[in-house]
N, C-alpha and C. Protein backbone atom coordinates (compact mmCIF):
# COMPACT_ATOMS: atom_id res chain seq x y z
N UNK A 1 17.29 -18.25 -11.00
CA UNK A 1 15.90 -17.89 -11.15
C UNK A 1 15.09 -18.48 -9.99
N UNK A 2 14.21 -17.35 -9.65
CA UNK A 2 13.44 -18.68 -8.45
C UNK A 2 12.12 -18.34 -9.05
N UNK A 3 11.76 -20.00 -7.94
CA UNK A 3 10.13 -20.23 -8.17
C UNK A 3 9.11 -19.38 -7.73
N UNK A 4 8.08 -19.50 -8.14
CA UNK A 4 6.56 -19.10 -7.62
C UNK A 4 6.39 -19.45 -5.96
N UNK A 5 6.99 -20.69 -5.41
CA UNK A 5 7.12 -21.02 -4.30
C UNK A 5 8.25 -20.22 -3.42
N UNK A 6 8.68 -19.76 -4.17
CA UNK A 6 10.25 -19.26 -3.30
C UNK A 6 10.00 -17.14 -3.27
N UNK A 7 8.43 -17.15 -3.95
CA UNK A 7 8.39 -15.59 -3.62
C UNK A 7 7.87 -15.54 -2.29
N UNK A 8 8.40 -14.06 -2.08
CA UNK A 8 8.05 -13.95 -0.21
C UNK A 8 6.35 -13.21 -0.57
N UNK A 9 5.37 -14.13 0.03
CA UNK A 9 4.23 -13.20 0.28
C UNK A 9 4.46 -11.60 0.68
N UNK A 10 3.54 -11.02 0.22
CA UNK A 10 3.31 -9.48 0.05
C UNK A 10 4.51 -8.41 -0.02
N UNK A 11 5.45 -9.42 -1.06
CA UNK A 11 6.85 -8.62 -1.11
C UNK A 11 6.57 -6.95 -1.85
N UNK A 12 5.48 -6.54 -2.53
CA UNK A 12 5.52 -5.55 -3.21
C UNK A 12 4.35 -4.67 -1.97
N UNK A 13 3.67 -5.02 -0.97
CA UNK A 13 2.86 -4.67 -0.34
C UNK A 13 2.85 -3.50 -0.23
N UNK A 14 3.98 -3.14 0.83
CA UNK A 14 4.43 -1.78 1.30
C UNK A 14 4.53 -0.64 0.09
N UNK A 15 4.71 -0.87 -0.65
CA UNK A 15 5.08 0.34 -2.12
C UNK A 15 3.48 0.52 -2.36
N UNK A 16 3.08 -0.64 -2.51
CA UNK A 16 1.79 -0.35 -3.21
C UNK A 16 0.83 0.50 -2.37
N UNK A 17 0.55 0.09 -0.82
CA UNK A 17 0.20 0.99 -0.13
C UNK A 17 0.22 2.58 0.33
N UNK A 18 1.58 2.62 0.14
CA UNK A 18 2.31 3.95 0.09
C UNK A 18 1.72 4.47 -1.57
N UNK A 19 1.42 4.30 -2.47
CA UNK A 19 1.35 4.69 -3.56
C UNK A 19 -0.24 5.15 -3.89
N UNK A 20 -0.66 4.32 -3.38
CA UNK A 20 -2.41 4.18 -2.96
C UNK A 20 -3.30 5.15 -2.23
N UNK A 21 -2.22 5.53 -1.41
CA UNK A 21 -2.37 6.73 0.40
C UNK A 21 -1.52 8.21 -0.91
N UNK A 22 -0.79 8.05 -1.49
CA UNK A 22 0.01 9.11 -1.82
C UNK A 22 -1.29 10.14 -3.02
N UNK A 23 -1.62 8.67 -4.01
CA UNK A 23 -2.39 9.08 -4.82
C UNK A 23 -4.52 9.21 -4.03
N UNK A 24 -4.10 9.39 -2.77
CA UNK A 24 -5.69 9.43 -2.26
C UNK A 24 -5.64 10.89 -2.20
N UNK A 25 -4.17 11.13 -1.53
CA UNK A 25 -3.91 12.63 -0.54
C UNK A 25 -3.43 13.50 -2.07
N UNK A 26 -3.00 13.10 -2.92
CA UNK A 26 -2.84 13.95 -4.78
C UNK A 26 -4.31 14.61 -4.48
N UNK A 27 -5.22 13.72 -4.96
CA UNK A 27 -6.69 13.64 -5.81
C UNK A 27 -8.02 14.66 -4.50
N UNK A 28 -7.27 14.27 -3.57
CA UNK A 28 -7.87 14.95 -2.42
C UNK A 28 -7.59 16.79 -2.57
N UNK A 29 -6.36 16.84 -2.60
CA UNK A 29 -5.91 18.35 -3.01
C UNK A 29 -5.85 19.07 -4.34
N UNK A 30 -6.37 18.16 -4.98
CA UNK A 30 -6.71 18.30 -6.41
C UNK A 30 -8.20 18.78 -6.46
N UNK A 31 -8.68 18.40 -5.86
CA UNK A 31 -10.84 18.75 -5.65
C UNK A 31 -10.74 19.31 -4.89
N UNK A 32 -10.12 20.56 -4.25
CA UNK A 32 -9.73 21.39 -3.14
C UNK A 32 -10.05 21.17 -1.87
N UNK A 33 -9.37 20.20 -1.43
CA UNK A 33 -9.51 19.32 -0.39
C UNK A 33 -8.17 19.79 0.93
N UNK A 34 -8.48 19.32 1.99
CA UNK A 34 -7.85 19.28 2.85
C UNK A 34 -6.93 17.97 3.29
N UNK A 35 -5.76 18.01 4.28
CA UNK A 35 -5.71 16.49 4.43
C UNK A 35 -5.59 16.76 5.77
N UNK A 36 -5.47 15.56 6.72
CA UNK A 36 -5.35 16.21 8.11
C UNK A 36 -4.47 14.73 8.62
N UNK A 37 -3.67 15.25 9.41
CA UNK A 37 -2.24 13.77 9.62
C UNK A 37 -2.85 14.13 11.35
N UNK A 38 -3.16 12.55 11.65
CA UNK A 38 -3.77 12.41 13.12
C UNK A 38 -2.74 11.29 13.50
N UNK A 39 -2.14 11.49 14.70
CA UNK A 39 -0.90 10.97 15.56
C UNK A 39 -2.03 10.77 17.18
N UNK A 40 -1.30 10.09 17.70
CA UNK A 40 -1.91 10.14 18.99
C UNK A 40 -1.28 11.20 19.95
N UNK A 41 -0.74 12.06 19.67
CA UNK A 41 -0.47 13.86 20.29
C UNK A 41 -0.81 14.74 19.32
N UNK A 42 -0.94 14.86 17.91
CA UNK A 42 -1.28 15.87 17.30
C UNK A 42 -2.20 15.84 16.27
N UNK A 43 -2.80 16.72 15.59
CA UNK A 43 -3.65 16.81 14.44
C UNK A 43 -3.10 17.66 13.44
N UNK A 44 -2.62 17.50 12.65
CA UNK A 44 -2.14 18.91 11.71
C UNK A 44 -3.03 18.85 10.79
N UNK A 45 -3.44 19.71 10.10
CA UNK A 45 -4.12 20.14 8.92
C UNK A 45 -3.11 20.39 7.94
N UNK A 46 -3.02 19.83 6.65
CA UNK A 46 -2.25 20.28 5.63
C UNK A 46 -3.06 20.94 4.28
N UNK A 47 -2.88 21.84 3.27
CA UNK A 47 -3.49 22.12 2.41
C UNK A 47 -2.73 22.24 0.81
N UNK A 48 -1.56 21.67 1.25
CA UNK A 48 -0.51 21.80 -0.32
C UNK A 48 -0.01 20.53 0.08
N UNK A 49 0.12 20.18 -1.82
CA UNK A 49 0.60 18.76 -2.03
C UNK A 49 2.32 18.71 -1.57
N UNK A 50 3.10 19.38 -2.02
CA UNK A 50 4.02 19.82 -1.75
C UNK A 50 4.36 19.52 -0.04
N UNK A 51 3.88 18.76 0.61
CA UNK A 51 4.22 18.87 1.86
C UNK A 51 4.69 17.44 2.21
N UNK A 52 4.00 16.56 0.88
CA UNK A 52 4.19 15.04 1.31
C UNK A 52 4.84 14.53 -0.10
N UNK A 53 5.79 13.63 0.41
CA UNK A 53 6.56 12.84 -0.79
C UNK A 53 6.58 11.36 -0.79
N UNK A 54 6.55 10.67 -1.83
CA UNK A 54 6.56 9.20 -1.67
C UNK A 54 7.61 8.72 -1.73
N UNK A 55 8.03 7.80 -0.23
CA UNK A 55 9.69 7.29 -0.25
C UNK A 55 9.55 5.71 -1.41
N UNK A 56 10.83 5.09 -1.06
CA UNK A 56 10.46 3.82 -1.37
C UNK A 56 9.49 3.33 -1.25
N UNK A 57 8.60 3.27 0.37
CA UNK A 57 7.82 2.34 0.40
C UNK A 57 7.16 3.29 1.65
N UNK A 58 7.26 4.23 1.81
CA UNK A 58 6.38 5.12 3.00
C UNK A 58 5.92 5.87 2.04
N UNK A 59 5.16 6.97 3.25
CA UNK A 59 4.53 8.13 2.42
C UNK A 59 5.08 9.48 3.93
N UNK A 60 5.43 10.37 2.99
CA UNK A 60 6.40 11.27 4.38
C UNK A 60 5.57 12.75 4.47
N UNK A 61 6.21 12.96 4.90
CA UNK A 61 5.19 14.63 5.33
C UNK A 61 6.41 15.84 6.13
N UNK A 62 6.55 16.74 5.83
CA UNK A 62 7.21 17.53 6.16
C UNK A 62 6.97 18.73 7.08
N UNK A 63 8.31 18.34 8.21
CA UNK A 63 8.56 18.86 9.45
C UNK A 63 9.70 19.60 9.47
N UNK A 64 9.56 20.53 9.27
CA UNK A 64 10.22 21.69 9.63
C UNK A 64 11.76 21.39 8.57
N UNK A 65 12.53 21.17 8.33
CA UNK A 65 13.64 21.00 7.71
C UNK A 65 13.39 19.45 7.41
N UNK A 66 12.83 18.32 7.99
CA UNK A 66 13.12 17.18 8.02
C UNK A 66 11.64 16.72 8.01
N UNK A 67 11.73 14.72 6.89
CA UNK A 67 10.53 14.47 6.42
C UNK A 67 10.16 13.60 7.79
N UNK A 68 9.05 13.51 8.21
CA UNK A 68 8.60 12.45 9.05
C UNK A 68 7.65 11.41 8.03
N UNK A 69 7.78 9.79 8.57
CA UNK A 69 6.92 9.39 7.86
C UNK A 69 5.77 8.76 8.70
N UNK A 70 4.52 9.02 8.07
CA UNK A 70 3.36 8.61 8.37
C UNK A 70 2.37 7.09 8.08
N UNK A 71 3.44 6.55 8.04
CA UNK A 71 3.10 5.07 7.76
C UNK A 71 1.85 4.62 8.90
N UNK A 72 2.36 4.93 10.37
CA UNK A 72 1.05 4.31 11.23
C UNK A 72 0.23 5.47 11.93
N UNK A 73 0.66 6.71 10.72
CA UNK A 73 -0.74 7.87 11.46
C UNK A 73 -2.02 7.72 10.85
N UNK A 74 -3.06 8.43 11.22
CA UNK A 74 -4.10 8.35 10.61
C UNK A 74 -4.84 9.38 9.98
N UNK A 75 -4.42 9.34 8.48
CA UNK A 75 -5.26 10.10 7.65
C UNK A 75 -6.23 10.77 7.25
N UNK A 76 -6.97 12.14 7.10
CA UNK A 76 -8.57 12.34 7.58
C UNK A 76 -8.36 13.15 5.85
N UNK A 77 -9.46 12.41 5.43
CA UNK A 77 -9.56 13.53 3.87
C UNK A 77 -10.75 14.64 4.05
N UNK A 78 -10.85 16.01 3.82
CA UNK A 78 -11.94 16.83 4.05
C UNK A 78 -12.31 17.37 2.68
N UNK A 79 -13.40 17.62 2.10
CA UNK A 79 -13.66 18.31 1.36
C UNK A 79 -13.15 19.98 1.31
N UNK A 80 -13.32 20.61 2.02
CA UNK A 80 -12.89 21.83 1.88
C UNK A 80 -12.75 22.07 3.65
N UNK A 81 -12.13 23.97 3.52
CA UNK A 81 -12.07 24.09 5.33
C UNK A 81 -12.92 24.15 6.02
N UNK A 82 -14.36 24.45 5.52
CA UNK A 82 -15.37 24.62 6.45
C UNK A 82 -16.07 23.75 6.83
N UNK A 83 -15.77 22.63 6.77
CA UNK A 83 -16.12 21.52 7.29
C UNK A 83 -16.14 21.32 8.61
């Protein structure tokens, strides 16, 4: 058994984050929302939930046959397209 002293700081961090970002980008496409995945070469616009899945401890997004994960992209939530 170990101690209170012997847990590793922010051992559950990563999940929780990923879970946090997963359920922003749900609730976002749920109020007919947009999401938009910003990389430093691209911008994609996404509009179905179905495009992103929660790994262990990422949050992934789907490329063509294969998931990429978006752990250090940056997220844009829109209300609708005409924004």
């Amino acid at each position: 058994m170990i101690t209170n002293e012997q847990m590793i700081p922010g051992r559950f961090l990563r999940i929780q984050i990923a879970r946090r970002l997963f359920s922003a980008i749900a609730s976002c496409f749920s109020q007919g929302g947009v999401v938009e995945v910003v990389t430093h070469t691209r911008a994609t616009t996404y509009k179905n939930v179905t495009c992103f899945k929660l790994g262990k401890a990422s949050v992934y997004v789907r490329s063509g046959r294969s998931w990429v994960c978006i752990d250090f992209a940056r997220v844009v939530f829109s209300g609708d397209d005409n924004e």
